[in-house]
Each structure stands twice: as C-alpha cells, then as structure tokens.
PDB file of N, CA and C in Angstrom:
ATOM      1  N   UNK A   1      15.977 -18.105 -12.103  1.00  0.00           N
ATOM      2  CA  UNK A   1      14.969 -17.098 -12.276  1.00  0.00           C
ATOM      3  C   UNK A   1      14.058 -17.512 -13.430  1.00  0.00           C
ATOM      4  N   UNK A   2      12.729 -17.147 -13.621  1.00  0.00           N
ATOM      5  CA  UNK A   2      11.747 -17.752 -14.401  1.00  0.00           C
ATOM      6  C   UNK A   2      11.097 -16.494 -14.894  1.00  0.00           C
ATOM      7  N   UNK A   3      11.983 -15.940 -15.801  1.00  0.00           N
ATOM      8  CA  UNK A   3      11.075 -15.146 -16.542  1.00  0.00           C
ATOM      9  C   UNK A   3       9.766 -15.496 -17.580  1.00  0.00           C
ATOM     10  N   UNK A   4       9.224 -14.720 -17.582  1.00  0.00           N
ATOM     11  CA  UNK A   4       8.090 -14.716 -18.282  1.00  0.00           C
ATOM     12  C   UNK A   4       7.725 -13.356 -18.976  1.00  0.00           C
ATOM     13  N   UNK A   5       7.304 -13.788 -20.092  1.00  0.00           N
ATOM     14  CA  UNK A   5       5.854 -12.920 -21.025  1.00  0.00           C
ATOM     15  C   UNK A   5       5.079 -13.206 -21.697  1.00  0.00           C
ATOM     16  N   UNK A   6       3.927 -12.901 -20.839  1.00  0.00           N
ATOM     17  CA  UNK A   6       2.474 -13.501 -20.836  1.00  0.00           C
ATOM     18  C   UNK A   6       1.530 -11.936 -21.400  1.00  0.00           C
ATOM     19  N   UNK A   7       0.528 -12.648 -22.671  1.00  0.00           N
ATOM     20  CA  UNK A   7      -0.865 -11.382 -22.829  1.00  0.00           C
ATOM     21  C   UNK A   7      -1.836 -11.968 -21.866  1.00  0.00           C
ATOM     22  N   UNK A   8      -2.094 -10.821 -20.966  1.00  0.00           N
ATOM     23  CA  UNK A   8      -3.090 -11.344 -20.067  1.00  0.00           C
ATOM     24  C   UNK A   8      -4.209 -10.464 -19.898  1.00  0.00           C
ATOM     25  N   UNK A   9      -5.183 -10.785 -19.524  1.00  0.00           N
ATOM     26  CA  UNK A   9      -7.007 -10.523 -19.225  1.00  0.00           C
ATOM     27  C   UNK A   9      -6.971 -10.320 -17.839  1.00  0.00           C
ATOM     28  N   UNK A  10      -7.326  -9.376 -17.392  1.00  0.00           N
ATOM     29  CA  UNK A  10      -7.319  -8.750 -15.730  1.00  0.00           C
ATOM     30  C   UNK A  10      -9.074  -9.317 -15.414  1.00  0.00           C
ATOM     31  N   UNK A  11      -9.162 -10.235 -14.364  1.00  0.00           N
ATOM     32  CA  UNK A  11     -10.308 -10.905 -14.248  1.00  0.00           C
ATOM     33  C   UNK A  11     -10.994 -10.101 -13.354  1.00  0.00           C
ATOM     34  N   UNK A  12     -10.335  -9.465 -12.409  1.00  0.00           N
ATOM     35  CA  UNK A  12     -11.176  -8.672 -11.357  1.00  0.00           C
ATOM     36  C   UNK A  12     -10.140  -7.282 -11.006  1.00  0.00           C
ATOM     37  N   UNK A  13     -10.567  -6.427 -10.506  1.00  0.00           N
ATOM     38  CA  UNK A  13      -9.898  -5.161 -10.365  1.00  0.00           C
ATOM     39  C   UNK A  13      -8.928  -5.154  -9.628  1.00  0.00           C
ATOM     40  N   UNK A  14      -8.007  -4.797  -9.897  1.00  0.00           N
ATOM     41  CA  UNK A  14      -6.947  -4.923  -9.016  1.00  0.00           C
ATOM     42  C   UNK A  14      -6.751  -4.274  -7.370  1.00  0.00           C
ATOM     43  N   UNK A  15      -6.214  -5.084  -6.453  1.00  0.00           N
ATOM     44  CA  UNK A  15      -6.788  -5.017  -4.860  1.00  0.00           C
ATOM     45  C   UNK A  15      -5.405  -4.464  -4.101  1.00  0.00           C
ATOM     46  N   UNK A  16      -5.611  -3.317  -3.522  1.00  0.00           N
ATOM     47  CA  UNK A  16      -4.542  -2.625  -2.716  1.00  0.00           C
ATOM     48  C   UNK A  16      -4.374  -3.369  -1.605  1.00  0.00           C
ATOM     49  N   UNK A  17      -2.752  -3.806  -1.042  1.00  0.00           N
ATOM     50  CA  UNK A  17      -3.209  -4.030   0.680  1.00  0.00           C
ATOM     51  C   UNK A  17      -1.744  -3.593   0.795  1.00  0.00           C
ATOM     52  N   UNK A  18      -1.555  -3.230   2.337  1.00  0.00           N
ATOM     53  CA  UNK A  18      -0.359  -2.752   3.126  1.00  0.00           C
ATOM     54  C   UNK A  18       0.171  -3.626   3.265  1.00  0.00           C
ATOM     55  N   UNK A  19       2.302  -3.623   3.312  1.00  0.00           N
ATOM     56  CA  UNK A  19       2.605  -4.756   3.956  1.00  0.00           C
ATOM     57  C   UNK A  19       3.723  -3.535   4.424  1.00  0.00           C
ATOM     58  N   UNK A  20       3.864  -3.042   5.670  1.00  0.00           N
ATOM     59  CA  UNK A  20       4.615  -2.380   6.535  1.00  0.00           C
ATOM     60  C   UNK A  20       4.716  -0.963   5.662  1.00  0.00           C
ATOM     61  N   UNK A  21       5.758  -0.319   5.224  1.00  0.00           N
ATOM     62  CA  UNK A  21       5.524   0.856   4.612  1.00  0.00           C
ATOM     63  C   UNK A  21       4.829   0.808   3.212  1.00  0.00           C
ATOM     64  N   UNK A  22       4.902  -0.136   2.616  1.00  0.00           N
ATOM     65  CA  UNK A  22       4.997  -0.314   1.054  1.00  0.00           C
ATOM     66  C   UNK A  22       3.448  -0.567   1.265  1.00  0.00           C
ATOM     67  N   UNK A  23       3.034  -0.795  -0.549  1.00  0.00           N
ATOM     68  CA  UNK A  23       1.948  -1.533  -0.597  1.00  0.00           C
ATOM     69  C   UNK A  23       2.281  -2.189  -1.784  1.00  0.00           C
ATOM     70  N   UNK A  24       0.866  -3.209  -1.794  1.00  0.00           N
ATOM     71  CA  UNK A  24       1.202  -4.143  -2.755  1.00  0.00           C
ATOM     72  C   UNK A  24      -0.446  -4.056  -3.798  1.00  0.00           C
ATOM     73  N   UNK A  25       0.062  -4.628  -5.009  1.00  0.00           N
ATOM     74  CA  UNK A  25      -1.422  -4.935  -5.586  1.00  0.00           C
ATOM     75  C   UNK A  25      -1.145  -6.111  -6.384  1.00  0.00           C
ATOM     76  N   UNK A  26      -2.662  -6.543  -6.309  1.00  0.00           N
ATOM     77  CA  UNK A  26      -2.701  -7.995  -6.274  1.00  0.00           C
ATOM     78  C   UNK A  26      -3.486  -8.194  -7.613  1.00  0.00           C
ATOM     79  N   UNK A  27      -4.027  -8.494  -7.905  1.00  0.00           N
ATOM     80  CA  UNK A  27      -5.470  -8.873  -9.693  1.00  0.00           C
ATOM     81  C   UNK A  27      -5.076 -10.122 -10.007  1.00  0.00           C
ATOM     82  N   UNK A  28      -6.093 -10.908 -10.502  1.00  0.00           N
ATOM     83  CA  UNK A  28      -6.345 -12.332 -10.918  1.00  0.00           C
ATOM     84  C   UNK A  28      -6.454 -12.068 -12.640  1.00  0.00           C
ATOM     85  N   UNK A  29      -5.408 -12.873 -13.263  1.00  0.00           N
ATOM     86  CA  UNK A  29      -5.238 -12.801 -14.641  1.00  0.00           C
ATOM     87  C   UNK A  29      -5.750 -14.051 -15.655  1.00  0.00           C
ATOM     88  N   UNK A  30      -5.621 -13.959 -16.361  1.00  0.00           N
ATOM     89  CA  UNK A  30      -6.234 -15.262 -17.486  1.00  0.00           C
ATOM     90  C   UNK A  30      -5.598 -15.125 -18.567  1.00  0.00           C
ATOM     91  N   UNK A  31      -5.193 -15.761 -19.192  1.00  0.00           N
ATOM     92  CA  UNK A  31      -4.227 -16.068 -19.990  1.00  0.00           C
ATOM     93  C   UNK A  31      -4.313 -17.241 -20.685  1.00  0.00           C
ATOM     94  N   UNK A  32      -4.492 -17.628 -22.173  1.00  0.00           N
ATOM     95  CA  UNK A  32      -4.486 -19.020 -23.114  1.00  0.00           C
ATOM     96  C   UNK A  32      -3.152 -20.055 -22.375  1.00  0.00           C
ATOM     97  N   UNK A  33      -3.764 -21.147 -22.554  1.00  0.00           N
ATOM     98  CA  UNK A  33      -2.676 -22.453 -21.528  1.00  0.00           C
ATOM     99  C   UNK A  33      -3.254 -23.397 -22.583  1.00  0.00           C
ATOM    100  N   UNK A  34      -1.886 -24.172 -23.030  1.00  0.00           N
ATOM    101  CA  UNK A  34      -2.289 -25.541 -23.793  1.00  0.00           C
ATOM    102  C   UNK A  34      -2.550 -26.623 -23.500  1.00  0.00           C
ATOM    103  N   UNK A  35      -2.642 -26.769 -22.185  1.00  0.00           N
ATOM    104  CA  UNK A  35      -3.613 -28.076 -21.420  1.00  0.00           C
ATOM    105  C   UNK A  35      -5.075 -27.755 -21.715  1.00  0.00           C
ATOM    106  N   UNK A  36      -5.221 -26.582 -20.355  1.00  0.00           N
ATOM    107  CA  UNK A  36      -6.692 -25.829 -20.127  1.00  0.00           C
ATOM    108  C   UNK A  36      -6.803 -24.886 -21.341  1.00  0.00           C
ATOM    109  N   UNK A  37      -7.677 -24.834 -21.941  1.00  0.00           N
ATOM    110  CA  UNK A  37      -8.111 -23.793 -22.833  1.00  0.00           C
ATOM    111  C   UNK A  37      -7.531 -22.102 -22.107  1.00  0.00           C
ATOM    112  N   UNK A  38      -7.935 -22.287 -21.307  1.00  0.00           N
ATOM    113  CA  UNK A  38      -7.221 -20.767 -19.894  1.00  0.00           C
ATOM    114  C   UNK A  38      -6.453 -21.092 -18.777  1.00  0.00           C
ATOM    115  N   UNK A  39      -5.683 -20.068 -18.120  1.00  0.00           N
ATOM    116  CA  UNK A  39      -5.171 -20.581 -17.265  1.00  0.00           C
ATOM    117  C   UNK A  39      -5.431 -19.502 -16.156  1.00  0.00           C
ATOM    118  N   UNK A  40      -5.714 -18.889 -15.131  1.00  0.00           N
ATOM    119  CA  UNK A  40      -5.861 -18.471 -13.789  1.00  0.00           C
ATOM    120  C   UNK A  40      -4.641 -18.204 -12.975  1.00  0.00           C
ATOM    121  N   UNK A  41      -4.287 -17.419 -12.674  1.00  0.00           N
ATOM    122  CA  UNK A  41      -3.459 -16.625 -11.896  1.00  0.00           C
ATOM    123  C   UNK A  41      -3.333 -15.535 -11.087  1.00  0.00           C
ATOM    124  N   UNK A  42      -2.546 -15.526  -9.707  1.00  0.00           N
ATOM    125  CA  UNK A  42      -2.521 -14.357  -9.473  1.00  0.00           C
ATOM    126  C   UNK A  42      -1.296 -13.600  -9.434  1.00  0.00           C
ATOM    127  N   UNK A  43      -1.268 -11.985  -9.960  1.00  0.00           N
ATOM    128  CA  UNK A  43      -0.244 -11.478 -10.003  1.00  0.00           C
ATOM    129  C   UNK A  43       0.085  -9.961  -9.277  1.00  0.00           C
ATOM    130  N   UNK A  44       1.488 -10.004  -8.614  1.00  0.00           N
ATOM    131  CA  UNK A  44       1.580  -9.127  -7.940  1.00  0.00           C
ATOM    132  C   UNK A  44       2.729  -8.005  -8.439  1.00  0.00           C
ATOM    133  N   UNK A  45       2.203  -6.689  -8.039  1.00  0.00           N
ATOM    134  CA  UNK A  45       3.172  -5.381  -7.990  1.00  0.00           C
ATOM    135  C   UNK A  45       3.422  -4.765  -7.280  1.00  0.00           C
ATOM    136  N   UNK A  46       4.326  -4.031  -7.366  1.00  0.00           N
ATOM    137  CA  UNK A  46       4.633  -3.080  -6.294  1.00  0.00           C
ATOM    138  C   UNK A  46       5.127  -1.847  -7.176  1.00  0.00           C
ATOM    139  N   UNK A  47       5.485  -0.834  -6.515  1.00  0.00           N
ATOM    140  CA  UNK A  47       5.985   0.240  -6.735  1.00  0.00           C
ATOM    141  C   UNK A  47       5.146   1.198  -7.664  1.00  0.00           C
ATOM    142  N   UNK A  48       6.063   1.764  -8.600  1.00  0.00           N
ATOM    143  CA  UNK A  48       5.587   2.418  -9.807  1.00  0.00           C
ATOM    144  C   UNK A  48       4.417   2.068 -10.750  1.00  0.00           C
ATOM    145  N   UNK A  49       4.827   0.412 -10.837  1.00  0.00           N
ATOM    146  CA  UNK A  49       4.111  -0.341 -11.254  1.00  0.00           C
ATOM    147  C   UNK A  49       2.797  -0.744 -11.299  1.00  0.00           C
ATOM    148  N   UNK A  50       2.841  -0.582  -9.560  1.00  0.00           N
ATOM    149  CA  UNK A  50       1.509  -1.235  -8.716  1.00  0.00           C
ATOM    150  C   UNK A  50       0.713   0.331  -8.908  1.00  0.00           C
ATOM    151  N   UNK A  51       1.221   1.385  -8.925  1.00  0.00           N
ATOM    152  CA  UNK A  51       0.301   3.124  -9.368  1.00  0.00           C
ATOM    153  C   UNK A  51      -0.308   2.558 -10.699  1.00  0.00           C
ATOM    154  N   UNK A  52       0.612   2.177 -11.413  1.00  0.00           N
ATOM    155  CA  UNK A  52       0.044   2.411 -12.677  1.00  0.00           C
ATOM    156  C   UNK A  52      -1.201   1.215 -13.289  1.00  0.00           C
ATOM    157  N   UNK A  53      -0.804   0.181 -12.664  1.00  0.00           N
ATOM    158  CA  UNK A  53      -1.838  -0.778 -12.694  1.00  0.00           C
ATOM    159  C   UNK A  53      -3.241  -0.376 -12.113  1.00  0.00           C
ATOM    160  N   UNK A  54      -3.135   0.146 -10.740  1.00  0.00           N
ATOM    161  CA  UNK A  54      -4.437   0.786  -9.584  1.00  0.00           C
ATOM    162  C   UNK A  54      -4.703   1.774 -10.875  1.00  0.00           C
ATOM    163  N   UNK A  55      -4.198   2.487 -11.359  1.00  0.00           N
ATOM    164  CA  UNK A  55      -5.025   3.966 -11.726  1.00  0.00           C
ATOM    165  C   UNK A  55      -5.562   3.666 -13.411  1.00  0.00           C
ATOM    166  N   UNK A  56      -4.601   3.022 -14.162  1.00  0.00           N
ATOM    167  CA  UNK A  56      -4.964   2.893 -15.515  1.00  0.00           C
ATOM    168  C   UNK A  56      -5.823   1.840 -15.820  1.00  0.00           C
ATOM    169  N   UNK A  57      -5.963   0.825 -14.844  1.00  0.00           N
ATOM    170  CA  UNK A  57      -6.308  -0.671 -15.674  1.00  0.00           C
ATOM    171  C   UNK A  57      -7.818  -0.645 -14.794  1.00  0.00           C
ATOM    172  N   UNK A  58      -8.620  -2.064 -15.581  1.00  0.00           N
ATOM    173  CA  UNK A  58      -9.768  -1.891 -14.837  1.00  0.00           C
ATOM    174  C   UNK A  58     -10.235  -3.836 -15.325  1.00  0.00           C
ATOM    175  N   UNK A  59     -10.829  -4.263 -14.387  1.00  0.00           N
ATOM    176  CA  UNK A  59     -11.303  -5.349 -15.107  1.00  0.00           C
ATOM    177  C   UNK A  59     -11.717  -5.303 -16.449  1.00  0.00           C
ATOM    178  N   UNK A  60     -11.169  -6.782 -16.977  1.00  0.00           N
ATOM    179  CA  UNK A  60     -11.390  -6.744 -18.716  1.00  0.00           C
ATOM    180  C   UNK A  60     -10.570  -6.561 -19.448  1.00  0.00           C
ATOM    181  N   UNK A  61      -9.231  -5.684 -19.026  1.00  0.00           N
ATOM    182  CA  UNK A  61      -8.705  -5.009 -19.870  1.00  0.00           C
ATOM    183  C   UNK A  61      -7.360  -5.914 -20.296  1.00  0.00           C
ATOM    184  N   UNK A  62      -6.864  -6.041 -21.479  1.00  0.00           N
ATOM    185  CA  UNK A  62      -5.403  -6.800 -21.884  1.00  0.00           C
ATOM    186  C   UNK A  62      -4.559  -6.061 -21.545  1.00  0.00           C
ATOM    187  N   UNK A  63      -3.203  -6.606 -21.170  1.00  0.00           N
ATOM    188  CA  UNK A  63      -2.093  -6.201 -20.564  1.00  0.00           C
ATOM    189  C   UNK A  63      -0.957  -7.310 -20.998  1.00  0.00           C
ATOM    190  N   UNK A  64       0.148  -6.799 -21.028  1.00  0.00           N
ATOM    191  CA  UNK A  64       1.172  -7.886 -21.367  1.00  0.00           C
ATOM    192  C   UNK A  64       1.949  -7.652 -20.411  1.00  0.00           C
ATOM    193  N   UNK A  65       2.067  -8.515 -19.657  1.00  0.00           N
ATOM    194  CA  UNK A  65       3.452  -8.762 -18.450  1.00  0.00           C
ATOM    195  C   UNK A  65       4.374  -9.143 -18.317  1.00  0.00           C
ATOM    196  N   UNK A  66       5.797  -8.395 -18.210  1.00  0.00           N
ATOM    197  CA  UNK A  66       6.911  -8.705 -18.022  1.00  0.00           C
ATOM    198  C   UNK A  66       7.203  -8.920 -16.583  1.00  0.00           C
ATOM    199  N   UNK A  67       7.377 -10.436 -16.360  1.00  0.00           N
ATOM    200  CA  UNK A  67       7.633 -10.967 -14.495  1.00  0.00           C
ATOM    201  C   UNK A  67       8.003 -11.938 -14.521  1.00  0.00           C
ATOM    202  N   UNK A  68       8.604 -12.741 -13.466  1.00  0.00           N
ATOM    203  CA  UNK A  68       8.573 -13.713 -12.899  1.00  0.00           C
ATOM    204  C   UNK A  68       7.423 -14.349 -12.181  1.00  0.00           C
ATOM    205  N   UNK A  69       8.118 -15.630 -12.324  1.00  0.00           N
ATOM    206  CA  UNK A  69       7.098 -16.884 -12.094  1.00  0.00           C
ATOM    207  C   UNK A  69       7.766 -16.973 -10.605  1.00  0.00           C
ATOM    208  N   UNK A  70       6.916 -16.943  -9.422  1.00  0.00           N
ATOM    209  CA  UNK A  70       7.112 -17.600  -8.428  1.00  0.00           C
ATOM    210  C   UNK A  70       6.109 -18.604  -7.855  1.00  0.00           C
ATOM    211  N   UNK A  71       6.779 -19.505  -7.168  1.00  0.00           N
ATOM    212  CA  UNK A  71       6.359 -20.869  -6.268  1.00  0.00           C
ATOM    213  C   UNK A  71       5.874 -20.504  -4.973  1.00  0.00           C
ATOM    214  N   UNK A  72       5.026 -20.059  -4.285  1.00  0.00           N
ATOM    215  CA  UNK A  72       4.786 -19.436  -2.558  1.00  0.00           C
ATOM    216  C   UNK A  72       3.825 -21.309  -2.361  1.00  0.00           C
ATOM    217  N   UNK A  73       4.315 -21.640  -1.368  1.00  0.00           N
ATOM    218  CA  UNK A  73       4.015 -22.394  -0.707  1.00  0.00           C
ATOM    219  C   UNK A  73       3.235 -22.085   0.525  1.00  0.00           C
ATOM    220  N   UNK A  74       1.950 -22.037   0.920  1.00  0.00           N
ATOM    221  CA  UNK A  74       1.104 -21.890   2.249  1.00  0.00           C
ATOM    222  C   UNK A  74       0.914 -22.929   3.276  1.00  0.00           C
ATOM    223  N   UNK A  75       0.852 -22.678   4.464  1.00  0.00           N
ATOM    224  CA  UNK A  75       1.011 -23.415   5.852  1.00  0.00           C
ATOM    225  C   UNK A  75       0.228 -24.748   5.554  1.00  0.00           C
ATOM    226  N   UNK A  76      -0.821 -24.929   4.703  1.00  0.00           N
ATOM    227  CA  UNK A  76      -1.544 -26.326   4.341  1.00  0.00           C
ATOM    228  C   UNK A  76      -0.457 -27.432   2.971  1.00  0.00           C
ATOM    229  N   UNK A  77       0.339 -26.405   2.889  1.00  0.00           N
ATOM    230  CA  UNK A  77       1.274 -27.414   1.635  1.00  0.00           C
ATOM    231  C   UNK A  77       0.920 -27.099   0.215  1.00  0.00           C
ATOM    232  N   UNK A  78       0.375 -26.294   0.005  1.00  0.00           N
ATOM    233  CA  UNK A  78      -0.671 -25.844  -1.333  1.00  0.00           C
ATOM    234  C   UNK A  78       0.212 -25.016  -1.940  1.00  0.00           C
ATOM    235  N   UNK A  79       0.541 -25.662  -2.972  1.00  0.00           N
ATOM    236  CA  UNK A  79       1.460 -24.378  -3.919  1.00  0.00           C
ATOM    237  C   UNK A  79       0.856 -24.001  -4.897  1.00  0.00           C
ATOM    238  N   UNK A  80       1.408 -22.329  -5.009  1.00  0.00           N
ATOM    239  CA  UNK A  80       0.323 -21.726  -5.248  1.00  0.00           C
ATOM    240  C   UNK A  80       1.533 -20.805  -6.467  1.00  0.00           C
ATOM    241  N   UNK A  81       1.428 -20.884  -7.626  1.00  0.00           N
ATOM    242  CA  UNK A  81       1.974 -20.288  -8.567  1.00  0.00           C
ATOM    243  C   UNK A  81       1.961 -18.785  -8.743  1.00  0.00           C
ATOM    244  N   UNK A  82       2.635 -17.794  -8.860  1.00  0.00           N
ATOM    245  CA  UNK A  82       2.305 -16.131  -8.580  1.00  0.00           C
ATOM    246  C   UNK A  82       3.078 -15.637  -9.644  1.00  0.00           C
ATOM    247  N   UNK A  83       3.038 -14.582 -10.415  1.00  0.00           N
ATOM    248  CA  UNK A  83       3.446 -13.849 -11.264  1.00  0.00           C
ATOM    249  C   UNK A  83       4.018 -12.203 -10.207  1.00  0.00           C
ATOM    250  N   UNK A  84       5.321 -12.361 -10.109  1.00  0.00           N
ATOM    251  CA  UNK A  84       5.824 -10.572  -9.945  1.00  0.00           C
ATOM    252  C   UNK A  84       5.969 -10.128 -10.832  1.00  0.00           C
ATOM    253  N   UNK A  85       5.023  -8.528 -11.129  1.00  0.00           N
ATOM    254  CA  UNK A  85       5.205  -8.143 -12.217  1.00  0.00           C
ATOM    255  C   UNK A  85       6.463  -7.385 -12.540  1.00  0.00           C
ATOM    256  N   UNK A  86       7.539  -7.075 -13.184  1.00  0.00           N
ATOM    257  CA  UNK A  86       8.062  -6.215 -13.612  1.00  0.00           C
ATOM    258  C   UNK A  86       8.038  -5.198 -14.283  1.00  0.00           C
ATOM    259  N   UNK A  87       7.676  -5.656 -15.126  1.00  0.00           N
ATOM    260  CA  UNK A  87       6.941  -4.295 -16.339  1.00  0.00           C
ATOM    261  C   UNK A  87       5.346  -4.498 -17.032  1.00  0.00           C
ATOM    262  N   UNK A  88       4.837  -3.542 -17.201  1.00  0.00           N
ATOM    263  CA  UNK A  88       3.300  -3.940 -17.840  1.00  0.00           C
ATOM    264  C   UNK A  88       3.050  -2.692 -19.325  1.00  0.00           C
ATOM    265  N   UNK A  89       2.680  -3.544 -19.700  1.00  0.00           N
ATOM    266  CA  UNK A  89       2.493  -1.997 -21.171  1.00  0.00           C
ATOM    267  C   UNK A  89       0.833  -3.017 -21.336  1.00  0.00           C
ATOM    268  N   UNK A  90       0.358  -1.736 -21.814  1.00  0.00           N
ATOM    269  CA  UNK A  90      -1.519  -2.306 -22.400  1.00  0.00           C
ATOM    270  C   UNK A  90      -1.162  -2.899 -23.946  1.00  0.00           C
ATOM    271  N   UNK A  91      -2.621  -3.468 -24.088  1.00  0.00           N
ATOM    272  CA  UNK A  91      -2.376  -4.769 -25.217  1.00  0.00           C
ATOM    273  C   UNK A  91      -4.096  -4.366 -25.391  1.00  0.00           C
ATOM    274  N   UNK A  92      -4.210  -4.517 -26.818  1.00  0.00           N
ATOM    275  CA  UNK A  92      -5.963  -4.632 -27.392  1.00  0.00           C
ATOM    276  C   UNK A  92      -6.041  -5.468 -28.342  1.00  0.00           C
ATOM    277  N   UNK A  93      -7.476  -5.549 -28.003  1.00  0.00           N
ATOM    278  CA  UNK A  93      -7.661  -7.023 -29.030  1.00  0.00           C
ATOM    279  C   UNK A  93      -8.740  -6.788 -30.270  1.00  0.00           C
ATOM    280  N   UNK A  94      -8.663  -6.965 -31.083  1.00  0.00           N
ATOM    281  CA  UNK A  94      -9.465  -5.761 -32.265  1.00  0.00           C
ATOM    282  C   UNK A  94      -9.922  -6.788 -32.378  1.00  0.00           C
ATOM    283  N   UNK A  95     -11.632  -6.710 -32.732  1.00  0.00           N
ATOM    284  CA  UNK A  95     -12.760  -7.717 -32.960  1.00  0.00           C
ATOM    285  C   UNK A  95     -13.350  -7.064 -33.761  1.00  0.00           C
ATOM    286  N   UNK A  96     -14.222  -7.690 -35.174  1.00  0.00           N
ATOM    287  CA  UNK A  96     -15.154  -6.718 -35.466  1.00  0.00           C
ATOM    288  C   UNK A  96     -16.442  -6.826 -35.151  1.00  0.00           C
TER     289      UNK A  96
END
C-alpha cells in the first residue's frame, strides 16, 4: 500500500460522474515535485468525502490529502498515476 500526504492546489473544479449506484469525483491537483518544479495529478473520491470535496472546495483552493498512490494502466499501455483520497482537511497559504 502507498500511502501518501501531499499539500495540494485543486487545478480545475472537481467533476461528478456515475459508476453504477455510487458516484465518483475526480479534480486535477498540483503539488511541488523535486524533479519538475510541479507535479500534475489526478485524484479520486468517493463517499463522504467526494460531498465534501463537490460542495466545499472550488478551483484554486489548498487541500492536504490523505490517500493512496495508485498505478491504473489503460488499454494503450499508458500508466497513469492516481491519488484515492482518504481524508482531506483545507490548507491556506498566507501571502502578504
């Protein structure tokens, strides 16, 4: 298992879709990486989680994520790195 905790930057609003009863939500994150100056991701929720992300958060906003790192592999061979979130609490960044 590959836990993680990452402060992350919500790049675009987070996106509802159905998968049989449940739903899922999806948002593209950014996050400091010591190769790339940033790093790009996408991360997924469900449940309680996935409410509270849809209703509280909005592009722009910091968040710190408690998840796993998963590997999803697509039909072209392209692996594609994903964050499940587990837990999320908000994070601010004081500038003057």
């Amino acid at each position: 298992m590959n836990l993680c905790l990452i402060t992350a930057r919500l790049l675009k609003k987070p996106e509802k879709f159905n998968i049989t009863t449940q739903y899922l939500i999806e948002v593209e994150i950014n996050f400091p990486h010591a190769r790339n100056y940033f790093a790009n991701m996408m991360a997924l929720a469900e449940g309680k989680i996935a409410d509270c992300l849809s209703e509280l958060y909005l592009q722009g906003d910091y968040v710190i994520i408690e998840g796993e790192l998963l590997i999803l592999e697509s039909k072209r061979k392209i692996i594609n790195p994903v964050i499940y979130i587990n837990d999320l609490q908000p994070a601010s960044i004081i500038t003057n």
